[in-house]
Protein backbone atom coordinates (compact mmCIF):
# COMPACT_ATOMS: atom_id res chain seq x y z
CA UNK A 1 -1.99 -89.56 28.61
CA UNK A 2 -2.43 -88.19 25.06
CA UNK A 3 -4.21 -85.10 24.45
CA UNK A 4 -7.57 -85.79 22.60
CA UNK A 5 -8.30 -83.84 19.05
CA UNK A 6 -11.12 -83.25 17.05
CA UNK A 7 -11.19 -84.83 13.74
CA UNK A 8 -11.52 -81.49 12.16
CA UNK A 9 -11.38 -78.21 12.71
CA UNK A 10 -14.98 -77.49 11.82
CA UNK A 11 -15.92 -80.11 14.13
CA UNK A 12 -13.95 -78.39 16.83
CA UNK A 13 -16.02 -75.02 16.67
CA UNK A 14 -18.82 -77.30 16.76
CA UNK A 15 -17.62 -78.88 19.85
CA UNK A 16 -16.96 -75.50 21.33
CA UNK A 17 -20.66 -73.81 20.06
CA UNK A 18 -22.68 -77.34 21.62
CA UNK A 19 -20.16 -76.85 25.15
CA UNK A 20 -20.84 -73.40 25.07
CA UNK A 21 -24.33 -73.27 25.45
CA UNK A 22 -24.61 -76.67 27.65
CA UNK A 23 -21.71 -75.63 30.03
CA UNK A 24 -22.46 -71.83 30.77
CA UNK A 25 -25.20 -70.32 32.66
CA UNK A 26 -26.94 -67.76 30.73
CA UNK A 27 -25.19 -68.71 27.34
CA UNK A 28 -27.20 -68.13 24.78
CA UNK A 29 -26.25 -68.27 20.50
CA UNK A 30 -26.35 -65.02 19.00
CA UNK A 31 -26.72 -63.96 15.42
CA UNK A 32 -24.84 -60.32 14.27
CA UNK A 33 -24.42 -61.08 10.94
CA UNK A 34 -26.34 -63.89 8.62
CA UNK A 35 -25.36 -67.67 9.04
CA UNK A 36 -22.96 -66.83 12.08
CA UNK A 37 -24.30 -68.61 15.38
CA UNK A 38 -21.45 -66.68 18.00
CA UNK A 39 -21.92 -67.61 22.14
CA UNK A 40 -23.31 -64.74 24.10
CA UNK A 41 -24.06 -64.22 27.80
CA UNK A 42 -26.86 -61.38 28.48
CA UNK A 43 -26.82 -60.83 24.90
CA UNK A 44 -22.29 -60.16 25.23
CA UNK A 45 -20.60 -62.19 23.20
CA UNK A 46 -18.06 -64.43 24.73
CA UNK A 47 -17.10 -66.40 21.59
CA UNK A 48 -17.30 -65.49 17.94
CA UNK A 49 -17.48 -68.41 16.18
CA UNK A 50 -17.02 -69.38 12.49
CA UNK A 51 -20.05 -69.96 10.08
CA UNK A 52 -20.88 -73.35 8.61
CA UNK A 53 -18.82 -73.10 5.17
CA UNK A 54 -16.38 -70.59 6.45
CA UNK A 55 -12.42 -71.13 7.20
CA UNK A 56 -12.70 -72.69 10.96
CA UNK A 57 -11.63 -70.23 13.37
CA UNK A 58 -12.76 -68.27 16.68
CA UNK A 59 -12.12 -65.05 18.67
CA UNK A 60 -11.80 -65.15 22.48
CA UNK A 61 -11.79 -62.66 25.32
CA UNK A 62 -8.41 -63.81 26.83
CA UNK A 63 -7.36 -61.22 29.42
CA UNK A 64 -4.72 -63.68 31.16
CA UNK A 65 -4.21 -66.11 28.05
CA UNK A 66 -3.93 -63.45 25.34
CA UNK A 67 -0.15 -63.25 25.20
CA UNK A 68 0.17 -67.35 24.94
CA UNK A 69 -2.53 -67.72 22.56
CA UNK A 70 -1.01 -65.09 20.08
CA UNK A 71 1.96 -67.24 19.80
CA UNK A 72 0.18 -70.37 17.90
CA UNK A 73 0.24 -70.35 14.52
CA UNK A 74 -3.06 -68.60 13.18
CA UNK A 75 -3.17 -66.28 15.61
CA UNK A 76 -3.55 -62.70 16.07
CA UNK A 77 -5.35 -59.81 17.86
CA UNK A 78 -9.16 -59.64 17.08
CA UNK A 79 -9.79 -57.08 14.33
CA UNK A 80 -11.96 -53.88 14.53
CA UNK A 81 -10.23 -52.81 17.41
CA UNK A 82 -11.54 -55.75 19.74
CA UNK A 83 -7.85 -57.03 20.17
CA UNK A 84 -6.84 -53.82 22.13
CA UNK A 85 -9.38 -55.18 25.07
CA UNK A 86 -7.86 -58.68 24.97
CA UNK A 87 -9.65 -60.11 22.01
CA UNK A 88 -7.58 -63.22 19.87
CA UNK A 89 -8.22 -64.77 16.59
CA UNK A 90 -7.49 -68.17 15.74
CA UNK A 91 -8.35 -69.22 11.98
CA UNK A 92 -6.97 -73.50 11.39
CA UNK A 93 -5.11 -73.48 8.03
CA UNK A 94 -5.35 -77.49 8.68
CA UNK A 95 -6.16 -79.91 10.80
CA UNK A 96 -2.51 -80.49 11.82
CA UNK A 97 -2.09 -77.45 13.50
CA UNK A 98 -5.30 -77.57 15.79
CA UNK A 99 -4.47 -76.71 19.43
CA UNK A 100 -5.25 -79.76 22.20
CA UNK A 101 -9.15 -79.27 22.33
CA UNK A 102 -8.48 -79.00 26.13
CA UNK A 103 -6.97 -75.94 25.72
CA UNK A 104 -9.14 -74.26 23.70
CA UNK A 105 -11.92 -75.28 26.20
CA UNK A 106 -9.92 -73.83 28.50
CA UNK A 107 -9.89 -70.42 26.58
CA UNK A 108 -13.49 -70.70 25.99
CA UNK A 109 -13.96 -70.88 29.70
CA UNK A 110 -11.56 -67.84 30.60
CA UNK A 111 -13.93 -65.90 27.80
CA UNK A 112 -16.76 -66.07 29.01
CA UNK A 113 -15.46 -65.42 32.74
CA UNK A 114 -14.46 -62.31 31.31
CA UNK A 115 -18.07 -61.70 29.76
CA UNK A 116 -20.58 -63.15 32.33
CA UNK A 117 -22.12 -61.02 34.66
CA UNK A 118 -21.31 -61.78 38.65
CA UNK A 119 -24.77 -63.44 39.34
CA UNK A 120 -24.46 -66.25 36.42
CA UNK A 121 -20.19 -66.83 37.14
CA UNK A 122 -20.99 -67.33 41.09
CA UNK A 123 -23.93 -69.53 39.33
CA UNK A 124 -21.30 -71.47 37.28
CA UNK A 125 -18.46 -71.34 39.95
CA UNK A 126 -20.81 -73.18 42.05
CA UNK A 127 -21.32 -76.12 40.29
CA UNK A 128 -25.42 -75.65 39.83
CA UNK A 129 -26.99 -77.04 36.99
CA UNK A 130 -27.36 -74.76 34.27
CA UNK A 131 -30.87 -74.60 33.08
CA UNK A 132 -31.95 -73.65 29.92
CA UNK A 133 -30.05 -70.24 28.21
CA UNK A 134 -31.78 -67.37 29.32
CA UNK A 135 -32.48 -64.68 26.50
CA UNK A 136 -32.07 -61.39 27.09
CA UNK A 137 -34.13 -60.87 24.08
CA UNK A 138 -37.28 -61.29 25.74
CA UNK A 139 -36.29 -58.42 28.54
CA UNK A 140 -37.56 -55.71 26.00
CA UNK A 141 -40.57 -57.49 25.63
CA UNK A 142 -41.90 -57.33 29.49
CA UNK A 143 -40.45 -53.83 29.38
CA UNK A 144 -42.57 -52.68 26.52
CA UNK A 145 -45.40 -54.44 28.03
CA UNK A 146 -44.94 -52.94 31.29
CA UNK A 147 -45.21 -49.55 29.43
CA UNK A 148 -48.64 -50.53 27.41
CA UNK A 149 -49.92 -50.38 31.15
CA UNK A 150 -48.38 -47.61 32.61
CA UNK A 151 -49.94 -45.98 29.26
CA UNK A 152 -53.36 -47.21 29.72
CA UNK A 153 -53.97 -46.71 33.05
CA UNK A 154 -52.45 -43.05 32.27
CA UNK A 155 -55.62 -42.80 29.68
CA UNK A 156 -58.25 -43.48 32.63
């Protein structure tokens, strides 16, 4: 059976951004830097993901995969010292040289295994649906709120 490709590589990190946050409990995009839309789970990043407009490429937590993945062509150990904890680059010079989308999947699965807290991987090992992303961004909201009361009654 042959090994199905995206048509592109920019429509492969599209593919991997819209599995992302449809496969993986908790997955959620995040936004360090302007334009980029990376995969996070309780606000970690799993997946950083190339910006519409940008040479295609992505950066995976690989901590079984990492040696085989820095053999493609493309590859190399994330920089900033994330590649010392297991973090890989892959940019796509062309569309030639993509990898079978299968693996990549694959890679993007083993990521965010590696990022996902217990709760949300026995979620996703079970097979439950995965409801909407949760955002970790509204936490500090309830916590500041919870303080606001704990001031006013303080006040009395």
């Amino acid at each position: 059976m042959a090994s199905k490709r995206r048509t592109s590589a920019a429509a492969l990190i599209a593919h991997l951004r819209e599995l992302g946050l449809r496969r993986y409990p908790g997955a959620h995009e995040k936004s360090p830097w302007p334009g980029h839309r990376d995969l996070a789970v309780n606000d970690k990043t799993f997946a950083y993901l190339s910006a519409p407009g940008d040479p295609p490429g992505l950066s995976l937590k690989l901590p079984l995969s990492r040696s085989l993945a820095l053999d493609l062509p493309g590859a190399q150990p994330t920089p900033y010292g994330l590649g010392n904890s297991g973090w890989v680059s892959l940019t796509f010079a062309d569309d030639a040289a993509l990898p079978p989308t299968e693996l990549l999947e694959s890679w993007l699965d083993e990521s965010y295994r590696a990022q996902a807290p217990k709760k949300l991987l026995a979620r996703f090992e079970s097979g439950a649906a995965t409801p909407g992303p949760e955002r970790p961004a509204a936490r500090p909201a309830a916590r500041k709120a919870r303080g606001q009361r704990r001031t006013s009654r303080s006040g009395r």
